[in-house]
PDB file of N, CA and C in Angstrom:
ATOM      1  N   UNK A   1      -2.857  -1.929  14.969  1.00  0.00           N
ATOM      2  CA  UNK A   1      -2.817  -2.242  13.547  1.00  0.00           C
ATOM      3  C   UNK A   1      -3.208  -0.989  12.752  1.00  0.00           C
ATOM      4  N   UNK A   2      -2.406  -0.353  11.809  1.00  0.00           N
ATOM      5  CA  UNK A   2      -2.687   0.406  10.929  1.00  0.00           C
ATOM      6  C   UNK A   2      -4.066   0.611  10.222  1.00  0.00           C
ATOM      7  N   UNK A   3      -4.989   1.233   9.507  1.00  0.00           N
ATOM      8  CA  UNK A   3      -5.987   1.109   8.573  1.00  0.00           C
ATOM      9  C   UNK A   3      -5.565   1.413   7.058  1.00  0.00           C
ATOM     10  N   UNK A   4      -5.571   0.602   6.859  1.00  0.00           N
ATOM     11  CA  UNK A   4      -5.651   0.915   4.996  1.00  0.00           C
ATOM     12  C   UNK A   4      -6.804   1.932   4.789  1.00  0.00           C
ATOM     13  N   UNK A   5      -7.857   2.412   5.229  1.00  0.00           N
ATOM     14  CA  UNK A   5      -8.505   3.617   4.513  1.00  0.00           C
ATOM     15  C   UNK A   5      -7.427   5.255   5.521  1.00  0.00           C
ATOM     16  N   UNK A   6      -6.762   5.274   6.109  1.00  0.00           N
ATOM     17  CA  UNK A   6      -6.095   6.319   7.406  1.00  0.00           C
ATOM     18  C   UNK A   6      -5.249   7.389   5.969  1.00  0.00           C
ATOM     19  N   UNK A   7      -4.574   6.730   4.875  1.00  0.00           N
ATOM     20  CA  UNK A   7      -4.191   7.587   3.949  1.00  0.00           C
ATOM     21  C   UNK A   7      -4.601   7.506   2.124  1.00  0.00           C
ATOM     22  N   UNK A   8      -5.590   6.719   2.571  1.00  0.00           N
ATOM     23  CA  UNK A   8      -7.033   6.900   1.699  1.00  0.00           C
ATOM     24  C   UNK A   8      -6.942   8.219   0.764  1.00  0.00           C
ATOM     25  N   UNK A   9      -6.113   8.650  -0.636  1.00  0.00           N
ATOM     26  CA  UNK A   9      -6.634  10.036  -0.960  1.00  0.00           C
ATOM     27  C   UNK A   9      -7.995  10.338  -1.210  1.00  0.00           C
ATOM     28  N   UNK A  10      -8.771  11.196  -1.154  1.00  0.00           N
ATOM     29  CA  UNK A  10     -10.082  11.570  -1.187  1.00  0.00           C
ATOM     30  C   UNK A  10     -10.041  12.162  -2.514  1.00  0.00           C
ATOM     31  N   UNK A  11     -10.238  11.193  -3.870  1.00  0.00           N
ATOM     32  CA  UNK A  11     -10.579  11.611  -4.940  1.00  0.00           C
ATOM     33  C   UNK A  11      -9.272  12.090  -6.075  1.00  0.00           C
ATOM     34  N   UNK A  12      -9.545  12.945  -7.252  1.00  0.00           N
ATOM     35  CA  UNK A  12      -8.692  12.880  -7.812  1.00  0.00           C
ATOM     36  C   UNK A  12      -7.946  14.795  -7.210  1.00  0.00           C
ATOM     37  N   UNK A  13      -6.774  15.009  -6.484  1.00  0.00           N
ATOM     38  CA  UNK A  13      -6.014  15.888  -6.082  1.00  0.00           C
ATOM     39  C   UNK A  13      -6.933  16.155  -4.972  1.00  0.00           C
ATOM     40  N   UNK A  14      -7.510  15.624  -4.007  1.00  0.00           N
ATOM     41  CA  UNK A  14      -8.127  15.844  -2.714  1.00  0.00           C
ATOM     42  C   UNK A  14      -9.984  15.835  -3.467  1.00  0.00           C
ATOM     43  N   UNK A  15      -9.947  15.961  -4.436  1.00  0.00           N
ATOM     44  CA  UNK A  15     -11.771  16.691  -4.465  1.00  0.00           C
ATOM     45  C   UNK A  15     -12.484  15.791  -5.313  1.00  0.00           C
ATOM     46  N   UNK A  16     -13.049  15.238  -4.230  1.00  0.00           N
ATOM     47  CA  UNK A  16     -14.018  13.628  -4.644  1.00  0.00           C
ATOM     48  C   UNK A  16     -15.137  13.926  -6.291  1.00  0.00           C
ATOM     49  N   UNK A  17     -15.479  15.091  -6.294  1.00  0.00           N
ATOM     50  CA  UNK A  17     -16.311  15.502  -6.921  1.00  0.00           C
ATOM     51  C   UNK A  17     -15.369  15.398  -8.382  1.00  0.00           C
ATOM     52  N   UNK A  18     -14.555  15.488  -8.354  1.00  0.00           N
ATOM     53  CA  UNK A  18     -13.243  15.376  -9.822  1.00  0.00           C
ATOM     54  C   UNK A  18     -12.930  14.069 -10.213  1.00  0.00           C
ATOM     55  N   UNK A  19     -13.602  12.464  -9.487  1.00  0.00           N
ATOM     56  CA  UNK A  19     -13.249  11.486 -10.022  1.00  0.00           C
ATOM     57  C   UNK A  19     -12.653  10.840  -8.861  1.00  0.00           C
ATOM     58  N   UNK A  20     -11.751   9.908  -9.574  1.00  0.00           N
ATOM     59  CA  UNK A  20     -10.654   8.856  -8.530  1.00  0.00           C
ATOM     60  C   UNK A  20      -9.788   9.480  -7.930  1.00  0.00           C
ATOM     61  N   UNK A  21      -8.602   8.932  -7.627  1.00  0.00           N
ATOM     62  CA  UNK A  21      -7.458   9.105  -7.270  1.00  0.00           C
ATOM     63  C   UNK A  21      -6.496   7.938  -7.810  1.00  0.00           C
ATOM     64  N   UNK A  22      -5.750   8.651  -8.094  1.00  0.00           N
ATOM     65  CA  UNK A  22      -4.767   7.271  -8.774  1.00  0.00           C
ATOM     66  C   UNK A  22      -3.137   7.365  -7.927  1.00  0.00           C
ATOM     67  N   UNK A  23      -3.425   6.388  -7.415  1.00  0.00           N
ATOM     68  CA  UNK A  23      -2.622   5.657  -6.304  1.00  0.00           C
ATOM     69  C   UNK A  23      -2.756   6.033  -4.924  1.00  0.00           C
ATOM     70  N   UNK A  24      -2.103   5.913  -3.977  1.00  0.00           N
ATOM     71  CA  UNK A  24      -1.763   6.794  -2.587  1.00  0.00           C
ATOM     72  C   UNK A  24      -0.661   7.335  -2.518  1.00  0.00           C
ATOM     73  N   UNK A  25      -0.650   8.400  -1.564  1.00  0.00           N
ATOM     74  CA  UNK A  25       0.921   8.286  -1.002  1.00  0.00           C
ATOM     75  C   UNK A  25       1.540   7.794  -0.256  1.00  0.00           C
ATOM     76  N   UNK A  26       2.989   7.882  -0.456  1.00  0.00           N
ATOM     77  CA  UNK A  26       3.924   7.190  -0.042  1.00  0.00           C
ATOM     78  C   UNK A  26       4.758   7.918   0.952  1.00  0.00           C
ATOM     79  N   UNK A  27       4.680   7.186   2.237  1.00  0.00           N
ATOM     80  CA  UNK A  27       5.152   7.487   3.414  1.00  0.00           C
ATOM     81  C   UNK A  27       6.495   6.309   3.753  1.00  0.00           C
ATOM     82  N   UNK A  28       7.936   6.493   3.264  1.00  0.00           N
ATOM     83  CA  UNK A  28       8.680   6.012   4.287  1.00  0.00           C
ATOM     84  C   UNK A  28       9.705   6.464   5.335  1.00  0.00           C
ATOM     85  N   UNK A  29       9.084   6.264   6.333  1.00  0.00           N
ATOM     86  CA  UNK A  29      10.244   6.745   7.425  1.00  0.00           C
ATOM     87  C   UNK A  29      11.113   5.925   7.686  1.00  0.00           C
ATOM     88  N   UNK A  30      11.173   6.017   9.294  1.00  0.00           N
ATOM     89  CA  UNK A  30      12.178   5.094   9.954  1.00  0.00           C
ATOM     90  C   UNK A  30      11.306   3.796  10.398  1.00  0.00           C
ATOM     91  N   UNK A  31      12.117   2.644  10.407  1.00  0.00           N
ATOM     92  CA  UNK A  31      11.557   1.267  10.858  1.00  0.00           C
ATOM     93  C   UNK A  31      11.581   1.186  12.021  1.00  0.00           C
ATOM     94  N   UNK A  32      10.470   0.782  13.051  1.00  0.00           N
ATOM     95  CA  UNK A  32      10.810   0.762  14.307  1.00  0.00           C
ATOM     96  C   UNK A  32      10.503  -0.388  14.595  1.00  0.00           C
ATOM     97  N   UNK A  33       9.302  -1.040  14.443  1.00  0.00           N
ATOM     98  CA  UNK A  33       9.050  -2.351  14.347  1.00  0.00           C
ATOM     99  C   UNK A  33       8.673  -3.299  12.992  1.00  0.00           C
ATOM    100  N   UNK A  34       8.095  -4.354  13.758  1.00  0.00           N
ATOM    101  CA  UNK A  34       7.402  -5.070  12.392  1.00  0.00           C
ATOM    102  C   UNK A  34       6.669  -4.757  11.661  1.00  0.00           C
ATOM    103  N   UNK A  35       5.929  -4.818  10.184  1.00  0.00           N
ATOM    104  CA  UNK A  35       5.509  -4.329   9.186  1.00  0.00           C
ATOM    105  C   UNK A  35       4.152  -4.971   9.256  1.00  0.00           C
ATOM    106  N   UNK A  36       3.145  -4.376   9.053  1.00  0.00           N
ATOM    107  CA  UNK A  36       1.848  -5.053   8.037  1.00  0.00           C
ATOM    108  C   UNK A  36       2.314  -5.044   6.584  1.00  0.00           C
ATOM    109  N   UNK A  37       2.119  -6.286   6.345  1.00  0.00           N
ATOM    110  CA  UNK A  37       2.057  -6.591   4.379  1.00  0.00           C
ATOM    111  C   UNK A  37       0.901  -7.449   4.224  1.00  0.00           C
ATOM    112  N   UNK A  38      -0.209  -6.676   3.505  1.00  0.00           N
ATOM    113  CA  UNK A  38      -1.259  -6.965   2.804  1.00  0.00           C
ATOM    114  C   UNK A  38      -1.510  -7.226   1.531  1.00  0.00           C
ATOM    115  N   UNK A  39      -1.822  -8.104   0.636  1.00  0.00           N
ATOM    116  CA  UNK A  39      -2.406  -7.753  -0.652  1.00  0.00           C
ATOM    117  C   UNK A  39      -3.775  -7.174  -0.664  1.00  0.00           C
ATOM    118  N   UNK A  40      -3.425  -6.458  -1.770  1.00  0.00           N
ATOM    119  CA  UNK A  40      -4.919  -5.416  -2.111  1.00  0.00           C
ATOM    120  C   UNK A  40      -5.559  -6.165  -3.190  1.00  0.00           C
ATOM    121  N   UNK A  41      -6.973  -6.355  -3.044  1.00  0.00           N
ATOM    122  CA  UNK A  41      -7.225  -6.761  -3.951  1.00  0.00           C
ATOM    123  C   UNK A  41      -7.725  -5.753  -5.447  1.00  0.00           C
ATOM    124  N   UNK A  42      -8.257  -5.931  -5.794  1.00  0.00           N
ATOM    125  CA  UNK A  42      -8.425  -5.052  -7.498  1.00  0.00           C
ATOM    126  C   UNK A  42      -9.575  -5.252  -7.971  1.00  0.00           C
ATOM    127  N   UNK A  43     -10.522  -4.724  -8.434  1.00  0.00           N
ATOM    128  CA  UNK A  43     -11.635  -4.980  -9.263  1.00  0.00           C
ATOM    129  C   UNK A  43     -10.986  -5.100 -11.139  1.00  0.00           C
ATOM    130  N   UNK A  44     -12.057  -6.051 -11.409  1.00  0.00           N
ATOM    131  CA  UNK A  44     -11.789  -5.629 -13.156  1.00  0.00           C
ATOM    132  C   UNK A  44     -10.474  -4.555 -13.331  1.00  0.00           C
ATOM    133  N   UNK A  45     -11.429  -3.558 -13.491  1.00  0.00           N
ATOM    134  CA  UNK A  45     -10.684  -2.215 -13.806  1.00  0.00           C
ATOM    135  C   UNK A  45      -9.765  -1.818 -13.161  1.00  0.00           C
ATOM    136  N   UNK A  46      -9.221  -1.901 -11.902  1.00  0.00           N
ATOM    137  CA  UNK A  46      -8.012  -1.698 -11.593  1.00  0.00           C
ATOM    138  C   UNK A  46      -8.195  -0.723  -9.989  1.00  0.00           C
ATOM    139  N   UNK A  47      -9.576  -0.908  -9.673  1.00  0.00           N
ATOM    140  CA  UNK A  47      -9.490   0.045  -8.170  1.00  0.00           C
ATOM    141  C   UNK A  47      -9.873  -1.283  -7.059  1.00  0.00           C
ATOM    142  N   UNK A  48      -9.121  -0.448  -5.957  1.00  0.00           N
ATOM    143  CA  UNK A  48      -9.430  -0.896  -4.779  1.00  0.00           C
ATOM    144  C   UNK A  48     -10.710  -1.079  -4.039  1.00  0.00           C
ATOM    145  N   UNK A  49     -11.143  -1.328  -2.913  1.00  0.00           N
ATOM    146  CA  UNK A  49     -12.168  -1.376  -2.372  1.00  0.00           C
ATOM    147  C   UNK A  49     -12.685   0.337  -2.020  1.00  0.00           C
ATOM    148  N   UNK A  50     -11.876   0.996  -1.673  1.00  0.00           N
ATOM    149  CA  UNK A  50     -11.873   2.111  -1.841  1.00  0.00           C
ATOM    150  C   UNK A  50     -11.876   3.615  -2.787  1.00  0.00           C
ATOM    151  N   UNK A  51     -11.911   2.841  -3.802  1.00  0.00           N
ATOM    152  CA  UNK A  51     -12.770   3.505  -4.907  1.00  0.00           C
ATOM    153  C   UNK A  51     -11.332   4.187  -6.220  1.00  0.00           C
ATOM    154  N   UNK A  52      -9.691   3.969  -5.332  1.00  0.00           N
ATOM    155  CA  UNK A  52      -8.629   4.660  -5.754  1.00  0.00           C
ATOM    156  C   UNK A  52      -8.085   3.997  -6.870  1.00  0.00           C
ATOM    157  N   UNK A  53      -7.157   3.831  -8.297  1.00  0.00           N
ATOM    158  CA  UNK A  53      -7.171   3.531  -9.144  1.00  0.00           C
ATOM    159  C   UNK A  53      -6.097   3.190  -9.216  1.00  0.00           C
ATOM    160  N   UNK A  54      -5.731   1.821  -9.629  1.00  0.00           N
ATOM    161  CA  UNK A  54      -4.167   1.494  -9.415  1.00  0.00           C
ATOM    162  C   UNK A  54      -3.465   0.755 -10.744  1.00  0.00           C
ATOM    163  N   UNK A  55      -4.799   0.584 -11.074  1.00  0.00           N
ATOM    164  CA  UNK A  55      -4.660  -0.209 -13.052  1.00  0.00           C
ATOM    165  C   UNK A  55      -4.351  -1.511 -13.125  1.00  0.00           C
ATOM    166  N   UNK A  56      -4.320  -2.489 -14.277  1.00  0.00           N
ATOM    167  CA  UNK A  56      -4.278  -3.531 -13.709  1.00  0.00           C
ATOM    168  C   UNK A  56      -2.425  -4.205 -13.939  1.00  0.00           C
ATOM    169  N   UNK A  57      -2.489  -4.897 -13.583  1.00  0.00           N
ATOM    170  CA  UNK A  57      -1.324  -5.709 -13.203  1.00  0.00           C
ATOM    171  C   UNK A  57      -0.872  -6.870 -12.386  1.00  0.00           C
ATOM    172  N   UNK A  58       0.675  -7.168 -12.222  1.00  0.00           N
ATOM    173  CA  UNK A  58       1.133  -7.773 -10.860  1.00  0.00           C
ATOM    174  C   UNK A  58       0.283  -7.405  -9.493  1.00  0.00           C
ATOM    175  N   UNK A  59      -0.240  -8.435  -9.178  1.00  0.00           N
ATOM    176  CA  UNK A  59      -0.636  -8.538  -7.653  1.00  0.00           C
ATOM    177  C   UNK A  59      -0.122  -6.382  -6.888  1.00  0.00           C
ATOM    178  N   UNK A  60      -0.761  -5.881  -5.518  1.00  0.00           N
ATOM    179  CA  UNK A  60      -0.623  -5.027  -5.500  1.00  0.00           C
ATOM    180  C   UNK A  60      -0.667  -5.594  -3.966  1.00  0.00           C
ATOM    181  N   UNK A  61       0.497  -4.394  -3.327  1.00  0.00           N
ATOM    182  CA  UNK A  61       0.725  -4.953  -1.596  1.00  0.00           C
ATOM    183  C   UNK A  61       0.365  -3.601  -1.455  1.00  0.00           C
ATOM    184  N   UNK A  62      -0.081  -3.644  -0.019  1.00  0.00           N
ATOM    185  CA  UNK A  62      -0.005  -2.308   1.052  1.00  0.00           C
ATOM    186  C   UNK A  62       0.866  -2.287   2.223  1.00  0.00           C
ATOM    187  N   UNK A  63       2.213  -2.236   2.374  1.00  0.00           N
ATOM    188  CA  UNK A  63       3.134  -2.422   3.556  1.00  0.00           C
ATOM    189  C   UNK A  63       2.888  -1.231   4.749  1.00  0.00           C
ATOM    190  N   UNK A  64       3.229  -1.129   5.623  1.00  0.00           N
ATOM    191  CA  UNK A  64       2.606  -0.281   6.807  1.00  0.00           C
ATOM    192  C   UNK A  64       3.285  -0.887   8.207  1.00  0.00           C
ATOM    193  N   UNK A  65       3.605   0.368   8.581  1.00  0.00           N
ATOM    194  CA  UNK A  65       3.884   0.067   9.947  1.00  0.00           C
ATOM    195  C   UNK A  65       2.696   0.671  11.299  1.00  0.00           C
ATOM    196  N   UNK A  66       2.997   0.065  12.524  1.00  0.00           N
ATOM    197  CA  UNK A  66       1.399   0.508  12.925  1.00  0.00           C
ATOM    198  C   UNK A  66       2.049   2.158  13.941  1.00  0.00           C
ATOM    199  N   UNK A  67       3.272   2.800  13.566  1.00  0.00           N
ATOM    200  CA  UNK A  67       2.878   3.863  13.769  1.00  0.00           C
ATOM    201  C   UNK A  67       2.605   4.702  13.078  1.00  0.00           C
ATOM    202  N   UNK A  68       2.439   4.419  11.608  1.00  0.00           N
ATOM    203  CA  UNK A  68       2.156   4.676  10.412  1.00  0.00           C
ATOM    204  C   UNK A  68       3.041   5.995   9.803  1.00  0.00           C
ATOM    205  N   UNK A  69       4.706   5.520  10.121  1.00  0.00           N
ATOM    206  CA  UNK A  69       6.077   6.277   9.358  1.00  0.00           C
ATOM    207  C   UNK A  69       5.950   5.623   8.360  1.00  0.00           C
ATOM    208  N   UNK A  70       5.533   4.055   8.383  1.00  0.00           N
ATOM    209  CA  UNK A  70       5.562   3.307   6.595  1.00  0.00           C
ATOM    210  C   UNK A  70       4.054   3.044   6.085  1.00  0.00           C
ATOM    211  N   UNK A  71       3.985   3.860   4.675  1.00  0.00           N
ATOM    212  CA  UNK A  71       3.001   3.344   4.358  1.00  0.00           C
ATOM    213  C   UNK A  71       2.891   3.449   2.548  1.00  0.00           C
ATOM    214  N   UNK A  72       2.673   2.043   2.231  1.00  0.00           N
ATOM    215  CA  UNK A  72       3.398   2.504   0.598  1.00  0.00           C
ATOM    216  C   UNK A  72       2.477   0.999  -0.050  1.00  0.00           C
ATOM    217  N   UNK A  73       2.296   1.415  -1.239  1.00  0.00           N
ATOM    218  CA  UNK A  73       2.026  -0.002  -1.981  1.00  0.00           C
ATOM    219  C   UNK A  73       2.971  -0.603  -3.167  1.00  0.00           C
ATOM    220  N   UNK A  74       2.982  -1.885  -3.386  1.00  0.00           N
ATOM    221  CA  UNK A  74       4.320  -2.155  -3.797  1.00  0.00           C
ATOM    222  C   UNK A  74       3.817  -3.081  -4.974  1.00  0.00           C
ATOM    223  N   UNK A  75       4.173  -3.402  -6.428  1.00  0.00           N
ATOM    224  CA  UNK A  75       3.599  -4.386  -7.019  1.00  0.00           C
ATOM    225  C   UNK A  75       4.716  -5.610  -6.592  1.00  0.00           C
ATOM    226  N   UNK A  76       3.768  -6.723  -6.915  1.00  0.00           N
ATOM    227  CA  UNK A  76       4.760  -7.857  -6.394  1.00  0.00           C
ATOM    228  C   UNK A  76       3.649  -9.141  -7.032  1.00  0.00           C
ATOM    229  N   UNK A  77       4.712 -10.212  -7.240  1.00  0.00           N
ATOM    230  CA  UNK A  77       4.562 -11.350  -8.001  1.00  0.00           C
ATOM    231  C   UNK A  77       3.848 -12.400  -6.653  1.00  0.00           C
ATOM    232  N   UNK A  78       3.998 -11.957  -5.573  1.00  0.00           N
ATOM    233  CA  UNK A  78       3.679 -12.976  -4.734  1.00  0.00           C
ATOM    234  C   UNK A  78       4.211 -12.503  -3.397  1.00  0.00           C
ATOM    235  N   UNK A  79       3.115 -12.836  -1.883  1.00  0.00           N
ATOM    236  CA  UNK A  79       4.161 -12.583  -0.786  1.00  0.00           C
ATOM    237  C   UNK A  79       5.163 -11.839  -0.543  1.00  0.00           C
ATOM    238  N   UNK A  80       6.141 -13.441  -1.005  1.00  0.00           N
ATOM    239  CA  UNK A  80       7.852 -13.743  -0.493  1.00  0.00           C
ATOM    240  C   UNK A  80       8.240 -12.177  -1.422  1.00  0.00           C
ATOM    241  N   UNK A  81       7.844 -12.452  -2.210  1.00  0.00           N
ATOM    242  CA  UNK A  81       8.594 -11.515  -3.789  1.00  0.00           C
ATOM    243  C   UNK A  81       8.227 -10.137  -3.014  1.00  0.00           C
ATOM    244  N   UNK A  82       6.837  -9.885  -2.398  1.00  0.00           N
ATOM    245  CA  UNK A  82       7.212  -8.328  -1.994  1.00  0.00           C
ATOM    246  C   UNK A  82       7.592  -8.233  -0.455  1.00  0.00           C
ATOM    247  N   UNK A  83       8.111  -9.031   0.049  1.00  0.00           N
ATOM    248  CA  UNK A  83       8.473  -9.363   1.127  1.00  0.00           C
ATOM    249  C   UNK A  83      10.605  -9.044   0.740  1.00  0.00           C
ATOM    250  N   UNK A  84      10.960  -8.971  -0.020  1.00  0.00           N
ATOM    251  CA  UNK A  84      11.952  -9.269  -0.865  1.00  0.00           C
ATOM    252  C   UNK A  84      12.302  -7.831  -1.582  1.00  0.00           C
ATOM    253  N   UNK A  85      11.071  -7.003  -1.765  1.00  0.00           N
ATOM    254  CA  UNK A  85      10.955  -5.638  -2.079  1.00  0.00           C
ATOM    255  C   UNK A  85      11.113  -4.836  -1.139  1.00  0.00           C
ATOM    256  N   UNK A  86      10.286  -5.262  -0.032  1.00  0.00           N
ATOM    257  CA  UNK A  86      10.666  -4.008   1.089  1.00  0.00           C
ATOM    258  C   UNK A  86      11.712  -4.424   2.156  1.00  0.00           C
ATOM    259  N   UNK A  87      12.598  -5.369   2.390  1.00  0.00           N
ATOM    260  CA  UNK A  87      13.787  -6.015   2.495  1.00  0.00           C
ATOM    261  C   UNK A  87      14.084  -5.155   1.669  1.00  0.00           C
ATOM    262  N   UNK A  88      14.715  -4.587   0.296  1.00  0.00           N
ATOM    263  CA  UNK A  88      15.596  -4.137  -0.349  1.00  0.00           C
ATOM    264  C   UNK A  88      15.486  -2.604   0.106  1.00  0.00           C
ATOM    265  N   UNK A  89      14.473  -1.645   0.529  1.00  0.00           N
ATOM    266  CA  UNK A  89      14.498  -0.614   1.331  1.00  0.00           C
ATOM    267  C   UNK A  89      14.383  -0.582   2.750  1.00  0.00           C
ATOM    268  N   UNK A  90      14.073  -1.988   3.625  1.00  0.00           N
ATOM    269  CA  UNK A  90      14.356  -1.937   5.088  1.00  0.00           C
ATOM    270  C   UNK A  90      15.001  -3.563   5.165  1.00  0.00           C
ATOM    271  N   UNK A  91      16.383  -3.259   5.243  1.00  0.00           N
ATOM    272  CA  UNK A  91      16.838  -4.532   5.474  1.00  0.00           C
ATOM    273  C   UNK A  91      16.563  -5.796   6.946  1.00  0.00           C
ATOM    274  N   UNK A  92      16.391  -5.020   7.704  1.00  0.00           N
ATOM    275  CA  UNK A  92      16.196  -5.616   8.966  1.00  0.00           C
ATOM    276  C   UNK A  92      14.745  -6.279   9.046  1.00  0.00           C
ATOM    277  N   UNK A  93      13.787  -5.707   8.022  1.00  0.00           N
ATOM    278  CA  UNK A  93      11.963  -6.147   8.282  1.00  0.00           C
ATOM    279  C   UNK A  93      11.817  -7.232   8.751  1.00  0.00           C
ATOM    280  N   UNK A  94      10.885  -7.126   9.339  1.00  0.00           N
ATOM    281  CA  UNK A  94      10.145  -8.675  10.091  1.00  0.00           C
ATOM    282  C   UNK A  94       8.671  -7.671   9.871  1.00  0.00           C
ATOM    283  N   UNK A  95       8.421  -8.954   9.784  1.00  0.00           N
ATOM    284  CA  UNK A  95       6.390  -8.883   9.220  1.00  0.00           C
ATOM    285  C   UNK A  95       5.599  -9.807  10.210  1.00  0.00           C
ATOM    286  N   UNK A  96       4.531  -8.998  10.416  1.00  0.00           N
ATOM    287  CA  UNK A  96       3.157  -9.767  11.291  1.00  0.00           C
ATOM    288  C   UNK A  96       2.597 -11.068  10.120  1.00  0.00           C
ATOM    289  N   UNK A  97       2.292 -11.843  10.384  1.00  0.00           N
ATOM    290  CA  UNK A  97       1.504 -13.156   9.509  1.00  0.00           C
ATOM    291  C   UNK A  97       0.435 -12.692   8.964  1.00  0.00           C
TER     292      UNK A  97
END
């Protein structure tokens, strides 16, 4: 299983001492297997458990594969709905429960 902290940015442009980081990056490769799809949750203000800044909004996913070619966060209304998102860039996906 992948870790959601593994592409964690460290602060704002790598240097913790400068603040947040606002968002992660985005890794998609090739699909080889099934996907982790997580919702992230959000504080008030709009960061993760991890301290990174994502603002507030639609629900927020973390999709991932566990050799970690995919790794991206996606806004989404629900699940199915970002289940439906990354289907539209990997048509074939199948997801762990």
């Amino acid at each position: 299983m992948p870790s959601y902290t593994s592409n964690d940015p460290k602060g704002w442009g790598g240097d913790p001492s400068r603040g947040a980081a606002l968002g992660r990056p985005t890794v998609q490769g090739e699909l080889t297997g099934k996907l982790y799809l997580r919702r992230v949750r959000l504080d008030n203000g709009g960061y993760d458990s991890n301290g990174t800044y994502f603002g507030v909004g639609s629900p927020l996913y973390w999709c991932a594969s566990a050799d970690e070619e995919i790794d991206y966060m996606l806004r989404a209304h629900c699940r199915e709905d970002a289940k439906e998102k990354v289907r539209s860039r990997y048509p074939s996906a199948r997801f762990f429960r």
